[in-house]
N, C-alpha and C. Protein backbone atom coordinates (compact mmCIF):
# COMPACT_ATOMS: atom_id res chain seq x y z
N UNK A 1 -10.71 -27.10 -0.59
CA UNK A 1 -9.40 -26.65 -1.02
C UNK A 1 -9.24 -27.00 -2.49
N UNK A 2 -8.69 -26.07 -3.12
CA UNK A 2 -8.65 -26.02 -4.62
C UNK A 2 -6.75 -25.97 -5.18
N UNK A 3 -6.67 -26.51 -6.12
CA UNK A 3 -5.51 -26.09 -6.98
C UNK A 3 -5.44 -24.83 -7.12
N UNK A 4 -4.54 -23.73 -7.32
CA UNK A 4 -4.55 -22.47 -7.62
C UNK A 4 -4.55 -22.44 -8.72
N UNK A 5 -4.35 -23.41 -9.66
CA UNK A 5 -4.11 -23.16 -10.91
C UNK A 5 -5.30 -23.51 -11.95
N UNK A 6 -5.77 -24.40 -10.84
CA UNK A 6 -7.57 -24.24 -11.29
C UNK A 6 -8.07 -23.04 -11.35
N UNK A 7 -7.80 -22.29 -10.38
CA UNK A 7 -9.12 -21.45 -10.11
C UNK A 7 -8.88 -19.82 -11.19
N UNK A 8 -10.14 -19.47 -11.84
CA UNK A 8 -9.65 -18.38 -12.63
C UNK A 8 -10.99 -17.07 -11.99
N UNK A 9 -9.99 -15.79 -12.92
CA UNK A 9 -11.13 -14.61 -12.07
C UNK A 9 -12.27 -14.54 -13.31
N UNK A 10 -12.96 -14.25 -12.97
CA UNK A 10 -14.20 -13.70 -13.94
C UNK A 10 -14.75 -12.05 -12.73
N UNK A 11 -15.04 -11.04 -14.24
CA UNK A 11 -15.88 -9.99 -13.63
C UNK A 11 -16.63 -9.94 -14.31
N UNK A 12 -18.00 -9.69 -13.25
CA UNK A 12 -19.03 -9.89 -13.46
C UNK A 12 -19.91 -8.55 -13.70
N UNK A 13 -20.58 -7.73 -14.27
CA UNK A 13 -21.62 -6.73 -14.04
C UNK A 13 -22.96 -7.19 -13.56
N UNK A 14 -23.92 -6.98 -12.42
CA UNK A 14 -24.78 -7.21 -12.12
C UNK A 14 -25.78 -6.20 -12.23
N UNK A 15 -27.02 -6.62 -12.70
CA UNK A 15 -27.64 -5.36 -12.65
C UNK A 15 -29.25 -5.87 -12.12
N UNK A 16 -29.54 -6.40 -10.78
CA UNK A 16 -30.37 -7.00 -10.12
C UNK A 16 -31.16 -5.41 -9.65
N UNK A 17 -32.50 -5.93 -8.86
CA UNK A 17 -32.89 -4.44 -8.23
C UNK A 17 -32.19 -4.37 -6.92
N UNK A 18 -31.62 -5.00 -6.04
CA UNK A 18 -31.47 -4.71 -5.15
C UNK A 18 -29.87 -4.67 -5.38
N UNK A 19 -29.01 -4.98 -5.95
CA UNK A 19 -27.49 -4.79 -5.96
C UNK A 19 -27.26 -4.79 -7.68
N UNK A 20 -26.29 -3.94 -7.98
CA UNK A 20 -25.69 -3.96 -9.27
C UNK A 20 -24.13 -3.28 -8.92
N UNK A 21 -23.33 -3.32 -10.33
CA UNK A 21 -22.28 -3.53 -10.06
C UNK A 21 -21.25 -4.38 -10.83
N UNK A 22 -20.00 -4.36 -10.93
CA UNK A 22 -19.37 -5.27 -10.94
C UNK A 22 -18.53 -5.79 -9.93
N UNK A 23 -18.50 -7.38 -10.20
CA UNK A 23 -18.10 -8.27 -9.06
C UNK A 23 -16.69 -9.35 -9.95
N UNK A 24 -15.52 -9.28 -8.99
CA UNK A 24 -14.48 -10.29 -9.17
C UNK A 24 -15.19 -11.35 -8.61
N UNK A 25 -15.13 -12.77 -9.52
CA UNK A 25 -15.64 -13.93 -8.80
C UNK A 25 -14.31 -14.44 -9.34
N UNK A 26 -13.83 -15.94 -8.40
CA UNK A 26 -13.17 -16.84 -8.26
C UNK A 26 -13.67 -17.99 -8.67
N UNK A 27 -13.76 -18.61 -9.86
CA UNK A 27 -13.82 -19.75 -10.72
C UNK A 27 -13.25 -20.94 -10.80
N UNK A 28 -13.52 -21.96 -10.00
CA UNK A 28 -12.85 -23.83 -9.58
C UNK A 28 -13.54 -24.45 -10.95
N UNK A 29 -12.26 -24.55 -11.53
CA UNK A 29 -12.59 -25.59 -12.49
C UNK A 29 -11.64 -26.66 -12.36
N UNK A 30 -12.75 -27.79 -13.65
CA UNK A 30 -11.64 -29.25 -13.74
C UNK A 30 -10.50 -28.78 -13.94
N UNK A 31 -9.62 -30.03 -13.51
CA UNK A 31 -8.42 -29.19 -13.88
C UNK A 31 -8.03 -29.27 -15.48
N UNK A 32 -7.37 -28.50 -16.08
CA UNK A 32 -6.80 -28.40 -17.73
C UNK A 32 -8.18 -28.23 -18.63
N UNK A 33 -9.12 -27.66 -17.73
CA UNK A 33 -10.39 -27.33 -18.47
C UNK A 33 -10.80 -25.95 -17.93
N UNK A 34 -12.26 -25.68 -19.13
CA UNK A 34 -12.74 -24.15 -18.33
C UNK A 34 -14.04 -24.60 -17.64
N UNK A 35 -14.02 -26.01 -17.34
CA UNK A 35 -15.33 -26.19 -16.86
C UNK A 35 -15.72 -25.88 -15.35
N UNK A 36 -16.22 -25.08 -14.95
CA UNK A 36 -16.70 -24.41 -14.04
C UNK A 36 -17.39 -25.82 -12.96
N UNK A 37 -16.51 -25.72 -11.68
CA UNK A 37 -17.22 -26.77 -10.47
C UNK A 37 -17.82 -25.60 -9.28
N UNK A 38 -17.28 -25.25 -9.44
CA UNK A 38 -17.66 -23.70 -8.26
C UNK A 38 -17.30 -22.36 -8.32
N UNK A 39 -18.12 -21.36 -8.21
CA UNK A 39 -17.62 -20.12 -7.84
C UNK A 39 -17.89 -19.57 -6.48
N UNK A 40 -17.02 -18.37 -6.23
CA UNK A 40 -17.22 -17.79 -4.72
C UNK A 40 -16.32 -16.16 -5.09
N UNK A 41 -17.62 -15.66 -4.65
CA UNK A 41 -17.63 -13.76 -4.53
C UNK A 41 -16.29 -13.88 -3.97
N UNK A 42 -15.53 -12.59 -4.64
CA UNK A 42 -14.35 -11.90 -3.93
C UNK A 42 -13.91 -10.43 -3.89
N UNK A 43 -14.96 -9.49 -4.17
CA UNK A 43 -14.71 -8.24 -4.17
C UNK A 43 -15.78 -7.76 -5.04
N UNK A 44 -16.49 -6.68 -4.37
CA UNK A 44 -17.17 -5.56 -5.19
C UNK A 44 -16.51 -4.33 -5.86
N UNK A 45 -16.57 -3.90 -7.12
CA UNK A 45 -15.90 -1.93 -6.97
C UNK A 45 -15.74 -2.18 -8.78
N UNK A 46 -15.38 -1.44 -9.11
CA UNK A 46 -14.73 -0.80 -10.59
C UNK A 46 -13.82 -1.61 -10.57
N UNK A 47 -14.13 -2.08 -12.32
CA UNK A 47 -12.94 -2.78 -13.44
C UNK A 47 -11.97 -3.14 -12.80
N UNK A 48 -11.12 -1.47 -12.84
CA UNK A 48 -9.60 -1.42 -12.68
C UNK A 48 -9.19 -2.17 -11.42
N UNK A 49 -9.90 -1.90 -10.49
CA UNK A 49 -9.96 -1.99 -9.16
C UNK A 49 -9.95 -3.48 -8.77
N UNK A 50 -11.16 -4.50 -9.57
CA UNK A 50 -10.92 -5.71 -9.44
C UNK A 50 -9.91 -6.46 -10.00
N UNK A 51 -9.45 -5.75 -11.53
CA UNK A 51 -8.04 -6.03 -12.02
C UNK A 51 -7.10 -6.36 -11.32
N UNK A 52 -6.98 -5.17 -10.32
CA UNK A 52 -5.92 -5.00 -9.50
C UNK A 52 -5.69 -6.15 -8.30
N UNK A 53 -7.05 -6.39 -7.74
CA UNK A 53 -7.47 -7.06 -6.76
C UNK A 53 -6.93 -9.05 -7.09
N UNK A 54 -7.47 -8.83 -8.20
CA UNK A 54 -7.07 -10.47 -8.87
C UNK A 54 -5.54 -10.53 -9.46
N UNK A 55 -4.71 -9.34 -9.81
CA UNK A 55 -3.65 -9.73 -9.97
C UNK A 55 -2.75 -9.65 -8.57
N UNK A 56 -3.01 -8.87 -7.49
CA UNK A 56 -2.60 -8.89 -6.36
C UNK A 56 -2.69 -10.62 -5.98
N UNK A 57 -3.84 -11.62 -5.94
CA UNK A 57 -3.99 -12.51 -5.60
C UNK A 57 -3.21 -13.73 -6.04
N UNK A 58 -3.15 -13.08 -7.63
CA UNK A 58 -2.50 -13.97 -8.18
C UNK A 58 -0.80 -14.25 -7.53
N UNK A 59 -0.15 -12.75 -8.22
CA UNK A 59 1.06 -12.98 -7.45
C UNK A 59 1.41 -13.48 -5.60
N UNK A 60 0.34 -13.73 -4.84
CA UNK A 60 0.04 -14.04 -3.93
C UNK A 60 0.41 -15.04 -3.10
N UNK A 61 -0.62 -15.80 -4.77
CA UNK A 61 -0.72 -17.03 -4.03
C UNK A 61 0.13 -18.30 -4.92
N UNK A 62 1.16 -17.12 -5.65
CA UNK A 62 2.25 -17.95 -6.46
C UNK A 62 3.33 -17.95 -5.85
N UNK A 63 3.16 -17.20 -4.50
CA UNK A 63 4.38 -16.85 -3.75
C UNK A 63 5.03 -15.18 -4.10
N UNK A 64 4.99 -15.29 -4.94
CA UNK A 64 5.94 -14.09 -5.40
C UNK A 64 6.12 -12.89 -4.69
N UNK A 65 6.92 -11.50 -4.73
CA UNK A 65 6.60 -10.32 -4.40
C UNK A 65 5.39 -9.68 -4.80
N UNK A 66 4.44 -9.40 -3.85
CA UNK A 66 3.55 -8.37 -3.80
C UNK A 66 3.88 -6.43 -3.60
N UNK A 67 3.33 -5.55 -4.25
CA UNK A 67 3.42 -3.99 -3.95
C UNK A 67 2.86 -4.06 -2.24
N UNK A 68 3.75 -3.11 -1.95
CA UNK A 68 3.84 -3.16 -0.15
C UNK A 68 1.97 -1.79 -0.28
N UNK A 69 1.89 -1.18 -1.69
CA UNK A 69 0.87 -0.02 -1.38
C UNK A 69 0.39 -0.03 -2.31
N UNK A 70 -1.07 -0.41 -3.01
CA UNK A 70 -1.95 -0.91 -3.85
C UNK A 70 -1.45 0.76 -4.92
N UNK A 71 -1.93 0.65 -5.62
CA UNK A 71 -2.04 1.87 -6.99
C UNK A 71 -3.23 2.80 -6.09
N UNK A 72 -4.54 2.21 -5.84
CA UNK A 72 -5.16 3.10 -5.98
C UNK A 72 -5.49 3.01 -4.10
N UNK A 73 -5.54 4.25 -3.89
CA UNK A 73 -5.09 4.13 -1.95
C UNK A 73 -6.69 4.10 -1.26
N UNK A 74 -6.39 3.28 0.00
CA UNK A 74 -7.41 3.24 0.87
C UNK A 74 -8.56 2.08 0.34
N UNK A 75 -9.24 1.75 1.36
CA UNK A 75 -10.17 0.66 1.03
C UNK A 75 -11.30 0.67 1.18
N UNK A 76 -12.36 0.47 0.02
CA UNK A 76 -14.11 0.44 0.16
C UNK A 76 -14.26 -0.59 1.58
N UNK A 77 -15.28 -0.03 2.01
CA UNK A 77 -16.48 -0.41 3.21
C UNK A 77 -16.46 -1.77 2.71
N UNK A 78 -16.99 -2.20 1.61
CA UNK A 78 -17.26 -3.56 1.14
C UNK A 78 -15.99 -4.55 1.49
N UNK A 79 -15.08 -3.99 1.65
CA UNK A 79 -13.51 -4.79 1.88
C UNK A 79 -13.88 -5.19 3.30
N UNK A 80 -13.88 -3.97 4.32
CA UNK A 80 -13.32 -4.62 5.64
C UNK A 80 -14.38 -5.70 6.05
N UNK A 81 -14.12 -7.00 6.94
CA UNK A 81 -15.23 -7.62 7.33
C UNK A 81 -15.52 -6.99 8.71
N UNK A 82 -16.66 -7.38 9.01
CA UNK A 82 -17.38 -7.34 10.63
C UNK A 82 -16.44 -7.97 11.73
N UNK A 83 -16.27 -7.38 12.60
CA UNK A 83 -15.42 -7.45 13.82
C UNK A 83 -15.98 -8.62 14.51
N UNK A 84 -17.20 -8.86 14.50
CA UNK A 84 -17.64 -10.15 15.39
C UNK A 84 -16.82 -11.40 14.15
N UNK A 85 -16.94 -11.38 13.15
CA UNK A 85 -16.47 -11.94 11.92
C UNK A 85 -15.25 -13.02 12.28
N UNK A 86 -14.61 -14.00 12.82
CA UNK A 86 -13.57 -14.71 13.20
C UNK A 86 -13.64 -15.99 12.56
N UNK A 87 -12.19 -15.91 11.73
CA UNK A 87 -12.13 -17.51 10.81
C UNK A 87 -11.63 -18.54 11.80
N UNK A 88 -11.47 -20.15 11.95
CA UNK A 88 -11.21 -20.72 12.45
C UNK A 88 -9.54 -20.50 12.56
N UNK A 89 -8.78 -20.86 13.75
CA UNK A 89 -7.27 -20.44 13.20
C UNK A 89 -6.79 -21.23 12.39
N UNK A 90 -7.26 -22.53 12.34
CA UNK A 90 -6.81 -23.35 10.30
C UNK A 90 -6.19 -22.36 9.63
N UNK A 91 -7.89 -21.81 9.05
CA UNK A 91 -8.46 -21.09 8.32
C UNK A 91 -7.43 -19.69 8.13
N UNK A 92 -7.39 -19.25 9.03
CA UNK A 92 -6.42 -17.81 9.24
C UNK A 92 -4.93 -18.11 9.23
N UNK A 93 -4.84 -18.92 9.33
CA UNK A 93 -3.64 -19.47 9.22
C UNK A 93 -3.23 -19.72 7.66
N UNK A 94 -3.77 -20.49 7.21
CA UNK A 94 -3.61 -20.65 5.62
C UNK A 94 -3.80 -19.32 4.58
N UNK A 95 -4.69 -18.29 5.24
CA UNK A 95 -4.86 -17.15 4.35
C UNK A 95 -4.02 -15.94 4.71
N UNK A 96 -3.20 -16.37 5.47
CA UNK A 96 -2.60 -15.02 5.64
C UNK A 96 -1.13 -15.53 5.68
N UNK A 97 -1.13 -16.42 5.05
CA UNK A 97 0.92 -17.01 4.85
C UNK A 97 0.56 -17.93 3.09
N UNK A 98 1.84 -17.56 2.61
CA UNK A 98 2.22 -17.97 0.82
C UNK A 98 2.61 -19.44 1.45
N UNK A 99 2.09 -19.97 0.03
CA UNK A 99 2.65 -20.89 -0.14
C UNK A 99 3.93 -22.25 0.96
N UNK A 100 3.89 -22.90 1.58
CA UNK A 100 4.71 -23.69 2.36
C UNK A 100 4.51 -23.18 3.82
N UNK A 101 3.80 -21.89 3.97
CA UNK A 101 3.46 -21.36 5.25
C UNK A 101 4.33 -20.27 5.28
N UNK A 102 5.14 -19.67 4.50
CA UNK A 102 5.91 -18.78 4.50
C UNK A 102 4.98 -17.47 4.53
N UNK A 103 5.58 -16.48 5.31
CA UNK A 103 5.09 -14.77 5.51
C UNK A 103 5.31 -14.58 4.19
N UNK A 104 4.03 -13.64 3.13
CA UNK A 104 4.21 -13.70 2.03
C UNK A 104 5.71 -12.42 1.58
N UNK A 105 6.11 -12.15 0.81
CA UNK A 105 7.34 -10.91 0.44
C UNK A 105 6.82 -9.88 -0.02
N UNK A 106 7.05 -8.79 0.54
CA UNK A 106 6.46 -7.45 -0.14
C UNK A 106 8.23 -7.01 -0.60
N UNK A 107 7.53 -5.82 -2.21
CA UNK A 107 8.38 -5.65 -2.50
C UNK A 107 8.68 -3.80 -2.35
N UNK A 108 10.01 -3.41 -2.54
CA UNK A 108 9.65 -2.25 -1.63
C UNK A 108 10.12 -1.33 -3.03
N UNK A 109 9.36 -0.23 -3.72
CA UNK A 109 10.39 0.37 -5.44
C UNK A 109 11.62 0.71 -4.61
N UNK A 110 12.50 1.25 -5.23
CA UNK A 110 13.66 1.91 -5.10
C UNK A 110 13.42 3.44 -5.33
N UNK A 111 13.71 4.10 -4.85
CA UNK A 111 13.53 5.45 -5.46
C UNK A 111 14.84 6.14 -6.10
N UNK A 112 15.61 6.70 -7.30
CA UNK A 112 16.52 6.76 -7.80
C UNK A 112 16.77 8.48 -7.64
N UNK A 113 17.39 8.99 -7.15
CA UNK A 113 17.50 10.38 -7.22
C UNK A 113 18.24 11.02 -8.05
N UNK A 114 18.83 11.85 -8.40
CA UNK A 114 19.28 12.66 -9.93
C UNK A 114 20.40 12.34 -10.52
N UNK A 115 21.26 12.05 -9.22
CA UNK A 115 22.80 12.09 -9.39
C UNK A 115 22.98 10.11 -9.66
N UNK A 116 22.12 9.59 -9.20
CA UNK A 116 21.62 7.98 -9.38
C UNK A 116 21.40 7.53 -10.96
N UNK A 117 21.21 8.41 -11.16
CA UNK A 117 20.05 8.53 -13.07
C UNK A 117 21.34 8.32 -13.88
């Protein structure tokens, strides 16, 4: 378990023979430093896409309102995990509730119609 405020994103381009790409990694450093204690993979796909992915996390796991429907719709293969795949309930427990254990807040736009304007 890490500080959140440790941990920063880095994207990565890989260009190995068997996988290339760019990759969002998750970066544990000392704390009030950039010194790197660990990293751990968090998404394959395009720039924008991991942009999106790490600022989603961010506001996340600061508590805040999250978009109830990402910008760009539907999700790469590389996202979903394997169905045999089961975290400990700790584990699932802590990643799927903000901060204090709270259900995280989605936020919903408003839509303004003519006579609104």
């Amino acid at each position: 378990r890490y500080n959140w405020a440790d941990v920063h994103g880095e994207i990565r381009y890989c260009s190995d023979r068997y996988r290339s790409g760019h990759q969002l990694w998750g970066s544990v450093c000392e704390p009030g430093t950039y010194n790197v204690i660990h990293r751990f993979q968090l998404a394959d796909g395009e720039p924008a896409d991991l942009q999106q992915v790490w600022s989603f996390l961010c506001l996340y796991m600061k508590g805040e309102p999250v978009p109830a429907e990402p910008k760009n719709k539907g999700r790469p293969d590389s996202w979903r995990p394997r169905k045999a795949d089961k975290w400990p309930e700790e584990w699932e427990q802590e990643s799927t509730t903000a901060p204090g254990g709270e259900q995280p807040s989605v936020s919903h736009p408003k839509i303004l119609t003519d006579s609104a304007k």
